[in-house]
Protein backbone atom coordinates (compact mmCIF):
# COMPACT_ATOMS: atom_id res chain seq x y z
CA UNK A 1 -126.45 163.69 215.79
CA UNK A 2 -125.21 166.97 214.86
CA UNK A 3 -126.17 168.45 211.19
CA UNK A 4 -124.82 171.89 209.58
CA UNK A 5 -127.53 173.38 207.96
CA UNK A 6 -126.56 176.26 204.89
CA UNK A 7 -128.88 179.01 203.70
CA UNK A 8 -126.83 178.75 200.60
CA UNK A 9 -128.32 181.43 198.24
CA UNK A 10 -125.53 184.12 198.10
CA UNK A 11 -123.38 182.83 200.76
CA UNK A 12 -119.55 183.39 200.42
CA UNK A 13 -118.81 180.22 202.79
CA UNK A 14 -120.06 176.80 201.28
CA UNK A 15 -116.60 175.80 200.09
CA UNK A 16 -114.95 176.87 203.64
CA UNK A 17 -117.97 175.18 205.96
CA UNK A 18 -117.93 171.55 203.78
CA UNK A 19 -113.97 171.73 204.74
CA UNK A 20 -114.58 171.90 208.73
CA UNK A 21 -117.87 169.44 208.32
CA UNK A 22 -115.86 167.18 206.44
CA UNK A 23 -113.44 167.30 208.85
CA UNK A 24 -116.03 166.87 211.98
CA UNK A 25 -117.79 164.04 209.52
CA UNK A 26 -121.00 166.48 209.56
CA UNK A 27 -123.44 165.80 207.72
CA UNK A 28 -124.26 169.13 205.88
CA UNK A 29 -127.37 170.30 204.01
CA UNK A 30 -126.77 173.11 201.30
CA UNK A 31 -130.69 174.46 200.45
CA UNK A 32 -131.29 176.56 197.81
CA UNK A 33 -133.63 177.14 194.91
CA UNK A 34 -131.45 175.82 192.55
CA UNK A 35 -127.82 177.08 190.46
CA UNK A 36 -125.58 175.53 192.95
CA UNK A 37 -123.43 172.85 191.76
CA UNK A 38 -123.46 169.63 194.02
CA UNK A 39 -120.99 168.65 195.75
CA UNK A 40 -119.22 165.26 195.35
CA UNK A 41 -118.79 164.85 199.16
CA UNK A 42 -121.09 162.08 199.87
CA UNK A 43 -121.49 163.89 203.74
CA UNK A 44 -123.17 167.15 201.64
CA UNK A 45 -126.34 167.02 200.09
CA UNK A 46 -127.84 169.47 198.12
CA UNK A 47 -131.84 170.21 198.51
CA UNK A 48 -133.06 172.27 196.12
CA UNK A 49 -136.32 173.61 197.42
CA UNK A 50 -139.31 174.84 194.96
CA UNK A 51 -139.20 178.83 193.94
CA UNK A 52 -140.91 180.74 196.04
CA UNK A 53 -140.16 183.02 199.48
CA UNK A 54 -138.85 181.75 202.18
CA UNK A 55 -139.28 178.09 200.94
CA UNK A 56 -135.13 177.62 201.66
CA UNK A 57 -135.91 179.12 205.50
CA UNK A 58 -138.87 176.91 206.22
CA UNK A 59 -137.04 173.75 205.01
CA UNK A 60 -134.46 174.90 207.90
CA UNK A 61 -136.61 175.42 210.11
CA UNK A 62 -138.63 172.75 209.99
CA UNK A 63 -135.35 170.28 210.80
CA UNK A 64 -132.56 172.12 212.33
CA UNK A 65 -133.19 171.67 216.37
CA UNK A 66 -130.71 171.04 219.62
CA UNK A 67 -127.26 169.73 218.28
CA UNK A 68 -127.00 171.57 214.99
CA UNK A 69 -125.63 174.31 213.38
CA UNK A 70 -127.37 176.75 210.80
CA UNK A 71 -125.41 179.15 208.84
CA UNK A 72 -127.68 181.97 207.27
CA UNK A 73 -127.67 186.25 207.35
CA UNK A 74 -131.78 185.82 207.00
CA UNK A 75 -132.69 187.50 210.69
CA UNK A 76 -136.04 185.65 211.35
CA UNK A 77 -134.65 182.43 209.16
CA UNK A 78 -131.79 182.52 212.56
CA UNK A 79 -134.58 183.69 215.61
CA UNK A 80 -136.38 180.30 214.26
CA UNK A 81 -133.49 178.06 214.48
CA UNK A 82 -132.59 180.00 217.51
CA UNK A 83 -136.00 179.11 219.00
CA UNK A 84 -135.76 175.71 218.10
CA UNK A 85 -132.26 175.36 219.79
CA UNK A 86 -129.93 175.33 216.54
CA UNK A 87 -126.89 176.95 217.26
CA UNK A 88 -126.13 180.01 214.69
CA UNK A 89 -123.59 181.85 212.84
CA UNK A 90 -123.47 184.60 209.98
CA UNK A 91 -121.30 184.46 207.46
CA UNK A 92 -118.87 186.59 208.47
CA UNK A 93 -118.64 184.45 211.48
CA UNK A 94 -120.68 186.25 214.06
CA UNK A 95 -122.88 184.08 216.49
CA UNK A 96 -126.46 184.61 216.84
CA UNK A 97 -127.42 183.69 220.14
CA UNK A 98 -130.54 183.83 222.36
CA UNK A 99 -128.99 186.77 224.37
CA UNK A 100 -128.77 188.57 220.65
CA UNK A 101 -131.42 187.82 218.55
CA UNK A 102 -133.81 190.58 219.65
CA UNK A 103 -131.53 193.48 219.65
CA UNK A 104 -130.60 192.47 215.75
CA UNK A 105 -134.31 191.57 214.83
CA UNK A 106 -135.15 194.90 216.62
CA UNK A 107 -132.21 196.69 214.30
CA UNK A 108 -133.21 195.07 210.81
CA UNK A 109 -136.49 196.13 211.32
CA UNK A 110 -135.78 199.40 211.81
CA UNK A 111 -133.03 199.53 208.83
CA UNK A 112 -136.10 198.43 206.90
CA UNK A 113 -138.14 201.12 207.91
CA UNK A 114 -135.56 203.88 207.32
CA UNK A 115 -135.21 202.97 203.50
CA UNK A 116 -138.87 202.56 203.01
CA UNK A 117 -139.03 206.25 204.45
CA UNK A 118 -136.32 207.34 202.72
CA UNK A 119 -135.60 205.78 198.70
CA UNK A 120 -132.54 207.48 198.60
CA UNK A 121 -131.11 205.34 201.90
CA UNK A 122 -130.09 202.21 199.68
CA UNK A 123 -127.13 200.68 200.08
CA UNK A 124 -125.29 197.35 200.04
CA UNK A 125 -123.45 197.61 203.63
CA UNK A 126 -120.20 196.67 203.85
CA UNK A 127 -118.29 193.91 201.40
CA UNK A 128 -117.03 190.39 202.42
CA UNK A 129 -113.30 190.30 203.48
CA UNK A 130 -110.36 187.82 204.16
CA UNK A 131 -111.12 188.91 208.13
CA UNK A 132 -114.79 187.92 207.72
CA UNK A 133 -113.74 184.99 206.18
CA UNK A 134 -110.88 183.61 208.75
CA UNK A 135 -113.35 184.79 211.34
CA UNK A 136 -116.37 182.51 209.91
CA UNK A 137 -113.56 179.29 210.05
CA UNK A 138 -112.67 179.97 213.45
CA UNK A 139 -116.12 180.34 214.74
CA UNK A 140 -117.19 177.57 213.13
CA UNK A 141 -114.70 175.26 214.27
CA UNK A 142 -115.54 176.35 217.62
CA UNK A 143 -118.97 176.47 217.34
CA UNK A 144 -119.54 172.30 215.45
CA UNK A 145 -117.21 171.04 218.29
CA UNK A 146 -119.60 172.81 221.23
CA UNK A 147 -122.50 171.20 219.47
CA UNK A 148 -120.77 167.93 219.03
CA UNK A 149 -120.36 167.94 222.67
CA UNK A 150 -124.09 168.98 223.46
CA UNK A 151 -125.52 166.43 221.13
């Protein structure tokens, strides 16, 4: 049975993906360290995972497999779920796919190396808009009924 998993610290779409799971009847799993408020849809639970790094991504990991859906912007958090047959979208409603997933590993990797060579290339990339938001719906819509189908 299909799940949506949500890497939920600092993302702009939890309110927007319990809407289209709620309207699939997905059972969705918001993970996080903790702040969030829980929701009072009985198909989302919350999981609030001990501090610590990458305890929210292993949780993920560890569960999301062929069927489901995983909604993170954490690179290697994605090539896992990827691996394990999850399907996967960013927030701004780009797919990560199979066919993908190395060139963007390949690219964060080297972002990280050119501002670790460089302390004066910081930056916060570009902001969240309306577009990346409509997109994310879409794709998501899209993306829950393909794995509905599959699973």
């Amino acid at each position: 049975m299909t799940a949506l998993y949500i890497d939920a610290d600092a993302c702009p779409v939890k309110f927007e993906a319990e809407r289209v799971a709620s309207r699939h009847q997905v059972k969705m799993y918001v993970v996080s360290n903790g702040g969030l408020r829980p929701s009072q849809n009985p198909l989302v639970e919350t999981i609030i995972v001990p501090d610590g790094p990458d305890v929210a991504d292993m949780w993920i990991a560890e569960r999301a497999g062929q069927g489901d859906v995983v909604i993170t912007d954490d690179i290697p958090l994605a090539a896992k779920c990827i691996e394990g047959g999850a399907l996967v979208l960013k927030h701004n409603g780009e797919a990560l796919t199979a066919a993908n997933i190395g060139n963007v590993l390949a690219t964060r990797d080297l972002m990280a190396d050119l501002r670790a060579a460089d302390p004066f290339r910081q930056g916060g990339g570009k902001s969240f808009t309306k577009s990346d938001r409509s997109r994310f719906l879409n794709t998501l819509e899209t993306t829950l009924r393909k794995a509905k189908a599959g699973s």
